[in-house]
Protein backbone atom coordinates (compact mmCIF):
# COMPACT_ATOMS: atom_id res chain seq x y z
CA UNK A 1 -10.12 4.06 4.67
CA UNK A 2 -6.74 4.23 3.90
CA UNK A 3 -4.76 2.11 1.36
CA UNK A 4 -0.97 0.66 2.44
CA UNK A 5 1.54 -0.95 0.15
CA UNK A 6 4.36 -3.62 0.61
CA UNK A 7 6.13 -4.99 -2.12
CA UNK A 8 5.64 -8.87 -3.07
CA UNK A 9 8.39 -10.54 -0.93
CA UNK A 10 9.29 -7.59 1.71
CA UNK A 11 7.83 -6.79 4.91
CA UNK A 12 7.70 -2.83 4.83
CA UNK A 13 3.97 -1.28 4.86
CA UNK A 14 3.71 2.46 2.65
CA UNK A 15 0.92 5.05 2.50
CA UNK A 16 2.37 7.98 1.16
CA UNK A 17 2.11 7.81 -2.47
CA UNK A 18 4.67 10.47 -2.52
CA UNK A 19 7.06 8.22 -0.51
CA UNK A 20 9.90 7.45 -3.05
CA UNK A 21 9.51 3.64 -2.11
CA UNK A 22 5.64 3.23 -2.92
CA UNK A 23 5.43 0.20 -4.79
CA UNK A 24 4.04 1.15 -8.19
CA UNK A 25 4.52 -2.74 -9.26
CA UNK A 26 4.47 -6.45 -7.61
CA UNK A 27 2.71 -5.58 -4.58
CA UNK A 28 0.16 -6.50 -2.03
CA UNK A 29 -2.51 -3.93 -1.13
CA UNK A 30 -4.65 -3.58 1.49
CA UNK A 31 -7.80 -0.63 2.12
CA UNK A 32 -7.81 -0.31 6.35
CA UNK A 33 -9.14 2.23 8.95
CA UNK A 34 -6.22 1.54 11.03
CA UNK A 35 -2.63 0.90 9.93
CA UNK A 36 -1.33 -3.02 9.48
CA UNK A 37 -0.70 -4.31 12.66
CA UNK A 38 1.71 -7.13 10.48
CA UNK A 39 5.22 -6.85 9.25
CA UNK A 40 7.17 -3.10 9.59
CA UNK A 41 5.82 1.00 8.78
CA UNK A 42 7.74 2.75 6.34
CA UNK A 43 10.04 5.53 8.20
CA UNK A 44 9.65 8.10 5.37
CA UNK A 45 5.79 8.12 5.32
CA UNK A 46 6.09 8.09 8.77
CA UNK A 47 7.64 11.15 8.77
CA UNK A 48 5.88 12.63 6.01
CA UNK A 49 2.73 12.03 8.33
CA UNK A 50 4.29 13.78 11.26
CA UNK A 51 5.05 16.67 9.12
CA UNK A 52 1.61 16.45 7.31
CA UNK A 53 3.57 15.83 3.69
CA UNK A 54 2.42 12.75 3.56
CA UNK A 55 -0.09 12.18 0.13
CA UNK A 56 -2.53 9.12 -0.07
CA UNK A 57 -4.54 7.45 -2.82
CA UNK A 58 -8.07 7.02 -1.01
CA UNK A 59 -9.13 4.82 -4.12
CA UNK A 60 -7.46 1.83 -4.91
CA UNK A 61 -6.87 1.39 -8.86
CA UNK A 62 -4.37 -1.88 -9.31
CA UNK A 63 -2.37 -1.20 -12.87
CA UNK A 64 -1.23 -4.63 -14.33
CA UNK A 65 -2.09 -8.07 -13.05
CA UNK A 66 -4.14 -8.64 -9.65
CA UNK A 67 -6.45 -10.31 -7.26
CA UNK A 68 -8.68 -8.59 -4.93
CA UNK A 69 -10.82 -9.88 -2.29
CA UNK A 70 -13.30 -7.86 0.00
CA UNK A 71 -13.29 -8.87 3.61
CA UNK A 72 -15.74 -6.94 6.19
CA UNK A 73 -12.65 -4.90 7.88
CA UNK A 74 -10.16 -4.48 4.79
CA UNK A 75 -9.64 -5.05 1.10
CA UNK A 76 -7.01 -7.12 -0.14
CA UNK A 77 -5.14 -6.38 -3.11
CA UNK A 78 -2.22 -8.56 -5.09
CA UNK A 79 -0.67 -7.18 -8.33
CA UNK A 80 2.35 -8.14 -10.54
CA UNK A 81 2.88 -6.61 -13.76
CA UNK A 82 3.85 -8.96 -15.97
CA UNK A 83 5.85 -7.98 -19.27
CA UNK A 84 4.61 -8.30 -22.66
């Protein structure tokens, strides 16, 4: 399964976790077999993926503040880092 990114509020989907717009904080996670049919695909891990550049995070590890729940076909993921 794969793990896919969108920031808290925006409606762009990342994978790559070498993508320079992977959310590292505020954002909703998801574990799938198949990419999010909701909301948009990022273009750069898009086309990091075409040109097999593309580097993923197979195990999900939420840093700061979040709620997961496990559902049978995904896992669900929302963080916010809150400051201190």
């Amino acid at each position: 399964m794969e793990i896919y990114r969108r920031r808290l509020g925006k409606d762009t989907w990342h994978w790559c976790t070498n993508c320079i717009n992977w959310p590292k904080r505020d954002y909703v996670e998801v574990e799938r077999q198949m990419r999010p049919t909701t909301y948009e695909l990022c273009d750069q891990c898009l086309a990091k993926d075409k040109t097999g550049n593309c580097k993923t995070n197979d195990n999900p590890s939420a840093s700061g503040i979040g709620v997961k729940s496990q559902h049978s076909t995904f896992s669900f993921i929302v963080c916010s880092i809150l400051p201190y």
